[in-house]
N, C-alpha and C. Protein backbone atom coordinates (compact mmCIF):
# COMPACT_ATOMS: atom_id res chain seq x y z
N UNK A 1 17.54 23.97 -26.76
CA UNK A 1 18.96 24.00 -26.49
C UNK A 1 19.40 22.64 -25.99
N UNK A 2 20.63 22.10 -26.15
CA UNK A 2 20.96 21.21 -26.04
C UNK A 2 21.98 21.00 -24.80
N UNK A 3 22.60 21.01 -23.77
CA UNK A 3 23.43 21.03 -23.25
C UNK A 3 24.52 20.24 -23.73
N UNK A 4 24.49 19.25 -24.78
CA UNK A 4 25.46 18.50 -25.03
C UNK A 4 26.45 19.59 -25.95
N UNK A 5 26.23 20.57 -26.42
CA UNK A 5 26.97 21.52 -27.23
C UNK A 5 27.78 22.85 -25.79
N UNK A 6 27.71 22.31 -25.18
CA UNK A 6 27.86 22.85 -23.82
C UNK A 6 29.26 23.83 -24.05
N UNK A 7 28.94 25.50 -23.62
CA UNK A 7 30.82 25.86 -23.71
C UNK A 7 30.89 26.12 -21.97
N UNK A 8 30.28 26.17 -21.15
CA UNK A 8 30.55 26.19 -19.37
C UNK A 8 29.71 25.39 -18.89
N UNK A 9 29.66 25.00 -17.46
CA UNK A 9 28.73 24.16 -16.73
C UNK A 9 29.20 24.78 -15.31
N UNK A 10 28.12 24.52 -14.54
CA UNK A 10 28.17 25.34 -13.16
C UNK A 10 26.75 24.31 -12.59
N UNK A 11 27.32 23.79 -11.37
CA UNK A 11 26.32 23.97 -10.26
C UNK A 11 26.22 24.07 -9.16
N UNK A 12 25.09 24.20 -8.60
CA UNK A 12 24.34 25.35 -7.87
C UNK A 12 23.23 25.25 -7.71
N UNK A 13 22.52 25.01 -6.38
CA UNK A 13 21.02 25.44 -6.16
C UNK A 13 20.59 26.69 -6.51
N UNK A 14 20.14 26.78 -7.81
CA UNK A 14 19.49 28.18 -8.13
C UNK A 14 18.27 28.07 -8.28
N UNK A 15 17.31 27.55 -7.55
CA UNK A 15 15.75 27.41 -7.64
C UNK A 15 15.42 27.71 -6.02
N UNK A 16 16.64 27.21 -4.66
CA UNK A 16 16.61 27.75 -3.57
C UNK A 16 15.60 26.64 -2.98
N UNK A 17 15.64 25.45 -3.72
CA UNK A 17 14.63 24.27 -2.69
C UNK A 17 15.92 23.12 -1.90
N UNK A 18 17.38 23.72 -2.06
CA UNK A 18 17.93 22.27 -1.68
C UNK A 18 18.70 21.37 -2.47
N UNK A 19 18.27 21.54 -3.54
CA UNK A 19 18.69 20.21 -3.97
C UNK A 19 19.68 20.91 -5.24
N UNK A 20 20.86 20.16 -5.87
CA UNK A 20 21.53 20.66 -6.80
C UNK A 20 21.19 20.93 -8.37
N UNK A 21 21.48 22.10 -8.60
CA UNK A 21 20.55 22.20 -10.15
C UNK A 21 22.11 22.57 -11.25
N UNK A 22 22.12 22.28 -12.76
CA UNK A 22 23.16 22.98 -13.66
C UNK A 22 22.87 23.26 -14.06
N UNK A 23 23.84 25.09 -14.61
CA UNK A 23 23.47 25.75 -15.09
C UNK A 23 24.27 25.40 -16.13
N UNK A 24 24.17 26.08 -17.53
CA UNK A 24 24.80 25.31 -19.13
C UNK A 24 24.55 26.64 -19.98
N UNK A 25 25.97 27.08 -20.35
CA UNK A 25 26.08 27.91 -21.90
C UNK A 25 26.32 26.84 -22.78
N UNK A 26 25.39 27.83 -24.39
CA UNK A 26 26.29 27.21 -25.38
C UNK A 26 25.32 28.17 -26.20
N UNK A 27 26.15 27.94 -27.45
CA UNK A 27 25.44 29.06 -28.51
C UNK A 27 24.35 29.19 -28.44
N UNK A 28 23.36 28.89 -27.90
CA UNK A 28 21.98 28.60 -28.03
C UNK A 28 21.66 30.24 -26.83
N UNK A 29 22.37 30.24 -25.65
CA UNK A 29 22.25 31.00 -24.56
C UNK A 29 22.48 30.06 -23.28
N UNK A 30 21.69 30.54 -22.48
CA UNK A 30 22.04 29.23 -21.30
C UNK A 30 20.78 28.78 -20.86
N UNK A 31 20.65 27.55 -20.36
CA UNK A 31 19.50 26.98 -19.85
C UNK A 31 20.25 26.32 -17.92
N UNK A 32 19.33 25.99 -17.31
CA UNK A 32 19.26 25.37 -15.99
C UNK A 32 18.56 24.07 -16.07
N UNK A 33 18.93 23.06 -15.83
CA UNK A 33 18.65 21.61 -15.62
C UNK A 33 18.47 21.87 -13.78
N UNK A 34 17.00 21.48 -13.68
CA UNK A 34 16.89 21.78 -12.07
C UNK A 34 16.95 20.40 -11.43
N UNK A 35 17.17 19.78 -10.33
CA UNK A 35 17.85 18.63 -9.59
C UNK A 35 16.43 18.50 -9.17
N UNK A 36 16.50 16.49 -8.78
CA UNK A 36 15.39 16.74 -8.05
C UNK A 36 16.09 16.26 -7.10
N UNK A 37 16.85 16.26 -6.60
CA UNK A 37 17.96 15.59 -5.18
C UNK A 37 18.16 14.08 -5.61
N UNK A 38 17.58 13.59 -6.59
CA UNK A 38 17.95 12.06 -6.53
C UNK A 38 19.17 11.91 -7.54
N UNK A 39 19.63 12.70 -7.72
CA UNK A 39 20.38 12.51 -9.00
C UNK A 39 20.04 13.02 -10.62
N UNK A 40 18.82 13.03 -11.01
CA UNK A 40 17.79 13.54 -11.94
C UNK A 40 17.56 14.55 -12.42
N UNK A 41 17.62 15.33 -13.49
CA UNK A 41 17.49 16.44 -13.67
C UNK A 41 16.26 16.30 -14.49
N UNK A 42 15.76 17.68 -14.82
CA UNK A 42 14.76 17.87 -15.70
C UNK A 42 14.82 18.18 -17.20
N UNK A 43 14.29 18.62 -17.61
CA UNK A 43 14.27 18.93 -18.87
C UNK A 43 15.42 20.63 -18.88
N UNK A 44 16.10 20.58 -20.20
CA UNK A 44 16.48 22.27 -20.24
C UNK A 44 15.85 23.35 -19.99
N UNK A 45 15.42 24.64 -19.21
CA UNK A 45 14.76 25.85 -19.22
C UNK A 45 15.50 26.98 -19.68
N UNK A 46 15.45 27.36 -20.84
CA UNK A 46 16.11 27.98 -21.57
C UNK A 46 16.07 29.63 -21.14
N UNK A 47 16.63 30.62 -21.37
CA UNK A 47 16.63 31.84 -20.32
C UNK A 47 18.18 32.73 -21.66
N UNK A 48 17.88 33.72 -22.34
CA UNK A 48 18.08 34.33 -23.08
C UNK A 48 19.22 34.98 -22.29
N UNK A 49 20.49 35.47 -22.72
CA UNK A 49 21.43 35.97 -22.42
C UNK A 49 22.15 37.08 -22.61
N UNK A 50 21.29 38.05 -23.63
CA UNK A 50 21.81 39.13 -24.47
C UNK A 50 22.77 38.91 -25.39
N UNK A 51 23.18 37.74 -25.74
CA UNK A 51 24.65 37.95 -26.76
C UNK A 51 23.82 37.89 -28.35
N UNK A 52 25.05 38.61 -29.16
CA UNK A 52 24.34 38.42 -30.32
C UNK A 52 24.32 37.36 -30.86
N UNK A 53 23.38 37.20 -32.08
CA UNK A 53 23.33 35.64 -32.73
C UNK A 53 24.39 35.42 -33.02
N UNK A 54 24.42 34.08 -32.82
CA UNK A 54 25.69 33.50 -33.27
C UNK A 54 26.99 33.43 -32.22
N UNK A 55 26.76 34.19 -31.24
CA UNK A 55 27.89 34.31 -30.75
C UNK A 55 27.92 33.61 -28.93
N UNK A 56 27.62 32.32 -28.95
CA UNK A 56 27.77 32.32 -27.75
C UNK A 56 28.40 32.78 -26.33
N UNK A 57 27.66 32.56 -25.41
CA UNK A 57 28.33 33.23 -23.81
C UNK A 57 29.66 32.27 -23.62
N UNK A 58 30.45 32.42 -23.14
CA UNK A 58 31.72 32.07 -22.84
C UNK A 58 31.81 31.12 -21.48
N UNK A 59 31.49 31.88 -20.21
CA UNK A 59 31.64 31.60 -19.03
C UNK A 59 30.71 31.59 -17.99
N UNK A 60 30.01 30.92 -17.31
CA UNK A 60 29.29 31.34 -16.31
C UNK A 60 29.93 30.61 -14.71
N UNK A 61 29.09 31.52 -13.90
CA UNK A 61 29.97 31.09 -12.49
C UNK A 61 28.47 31.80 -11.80
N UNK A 62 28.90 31.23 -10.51
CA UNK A 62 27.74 31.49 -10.21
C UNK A 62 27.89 32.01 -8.20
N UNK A 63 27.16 32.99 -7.29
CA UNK A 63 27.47 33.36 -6.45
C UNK A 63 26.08 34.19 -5.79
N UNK A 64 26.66 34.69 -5.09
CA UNK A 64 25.58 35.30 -4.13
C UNK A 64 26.20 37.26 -4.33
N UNK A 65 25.75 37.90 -5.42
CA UNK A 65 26.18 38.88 -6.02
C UNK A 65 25.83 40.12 -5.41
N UNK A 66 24.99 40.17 -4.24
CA UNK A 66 24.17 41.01 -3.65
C UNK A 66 24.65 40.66 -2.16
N UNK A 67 25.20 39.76 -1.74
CA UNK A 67 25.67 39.33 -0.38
C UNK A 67 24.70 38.99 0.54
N UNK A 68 23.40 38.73 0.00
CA UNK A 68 22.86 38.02 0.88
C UNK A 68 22.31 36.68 0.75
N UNK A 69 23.34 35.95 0.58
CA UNK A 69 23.14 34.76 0.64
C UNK A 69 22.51 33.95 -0.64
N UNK A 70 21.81 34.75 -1.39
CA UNK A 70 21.11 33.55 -2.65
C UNK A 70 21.53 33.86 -3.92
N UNK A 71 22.08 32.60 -4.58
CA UNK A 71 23.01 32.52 -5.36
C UNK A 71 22.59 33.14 -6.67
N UNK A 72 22.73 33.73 -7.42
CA UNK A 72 22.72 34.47 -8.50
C UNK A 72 23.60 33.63 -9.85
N UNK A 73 23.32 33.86 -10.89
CA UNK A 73 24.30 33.57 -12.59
C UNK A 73 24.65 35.07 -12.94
N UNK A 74 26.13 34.98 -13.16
CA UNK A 74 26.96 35.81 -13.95
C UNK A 74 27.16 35.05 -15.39
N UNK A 75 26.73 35.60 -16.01
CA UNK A 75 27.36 34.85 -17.72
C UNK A 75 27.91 35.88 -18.35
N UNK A 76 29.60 35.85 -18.50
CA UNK A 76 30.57 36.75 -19.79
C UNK A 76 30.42 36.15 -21.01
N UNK A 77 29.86 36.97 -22.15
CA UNK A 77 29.26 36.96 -23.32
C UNK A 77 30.52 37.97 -23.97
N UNK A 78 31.26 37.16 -25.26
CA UNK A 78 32.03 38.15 -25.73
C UNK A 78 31.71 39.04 -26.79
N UNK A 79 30.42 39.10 -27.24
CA UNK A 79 29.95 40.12 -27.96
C UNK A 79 29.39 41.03 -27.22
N UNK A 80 29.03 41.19 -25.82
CA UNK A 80 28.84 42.40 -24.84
C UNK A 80 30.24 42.66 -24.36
N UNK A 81 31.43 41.98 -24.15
CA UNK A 81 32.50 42.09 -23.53
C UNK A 81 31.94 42.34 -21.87
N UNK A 82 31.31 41.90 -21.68
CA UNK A 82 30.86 42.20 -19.92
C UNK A 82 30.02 40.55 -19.61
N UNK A 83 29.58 41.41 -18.36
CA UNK A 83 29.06 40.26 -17.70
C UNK A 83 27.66 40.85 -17.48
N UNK A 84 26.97 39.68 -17.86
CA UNK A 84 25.29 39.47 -17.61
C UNK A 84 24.87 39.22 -16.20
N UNK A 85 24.17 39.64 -15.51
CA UNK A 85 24.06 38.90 -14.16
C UNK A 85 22.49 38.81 -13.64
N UNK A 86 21.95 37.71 -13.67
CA UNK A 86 20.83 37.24 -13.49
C UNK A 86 20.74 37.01 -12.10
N UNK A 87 19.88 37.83 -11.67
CA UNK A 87 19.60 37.82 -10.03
C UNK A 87 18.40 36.71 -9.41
N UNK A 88 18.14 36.10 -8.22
CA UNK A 88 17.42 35.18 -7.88
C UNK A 88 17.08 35.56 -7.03
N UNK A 89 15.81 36.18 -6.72
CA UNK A 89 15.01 36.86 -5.38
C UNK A 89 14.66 35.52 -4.74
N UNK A 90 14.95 36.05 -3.14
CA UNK A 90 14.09 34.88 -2.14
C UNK A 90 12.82 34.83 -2.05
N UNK A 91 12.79 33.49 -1.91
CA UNK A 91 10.91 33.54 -1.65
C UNK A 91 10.32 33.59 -3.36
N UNK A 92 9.24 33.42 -3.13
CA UNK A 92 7.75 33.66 -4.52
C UNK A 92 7.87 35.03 -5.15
């Protein structure tokens, strides 16, 4: 996946070490570019979204969906008409 075909961008510590990571739709599904605090990101980690082929996710945003504090991805996919929501447990 490419992020340069990008249809949202969001960031957000979603790895929970600190440092800022982006998250990225695009037809492909979405991937996370994780931060290393210097400015730097890593390579794409690509992470499947349920939409059908062809039809990329629309929107992602990102929050603490469970209320305790660690931030979670919502991605609206308009071939589910809903929202996906990828949860981020604390800790290992």
């Amino acid at each position: 996946m490419s992020p340069v075909n990008a249809e949202d961008v969001a960031a957000a510590d979603e790895d929970g070490d600190g440092k800022p990571d982006v998250v990225v739709t695009s037809s492909a599904g979405m991937c996370v570019l994780y931060g290393d605090g210097a400015g730097r990101f890593g390579p794409p980690v690509q992470y499947g979204v349920g939409a059908a082929p062809g039809v990329a996710p629309l929107h992602i945003t990102t929050g603490s969906a469970l209320g305790d504090g660690v931030l979670d991805v919502g991605v609206f996919s308009a071939s589910q008409l809903g929202l996906n929501v990828f949860f981020r447990r604390r800790g290992p």
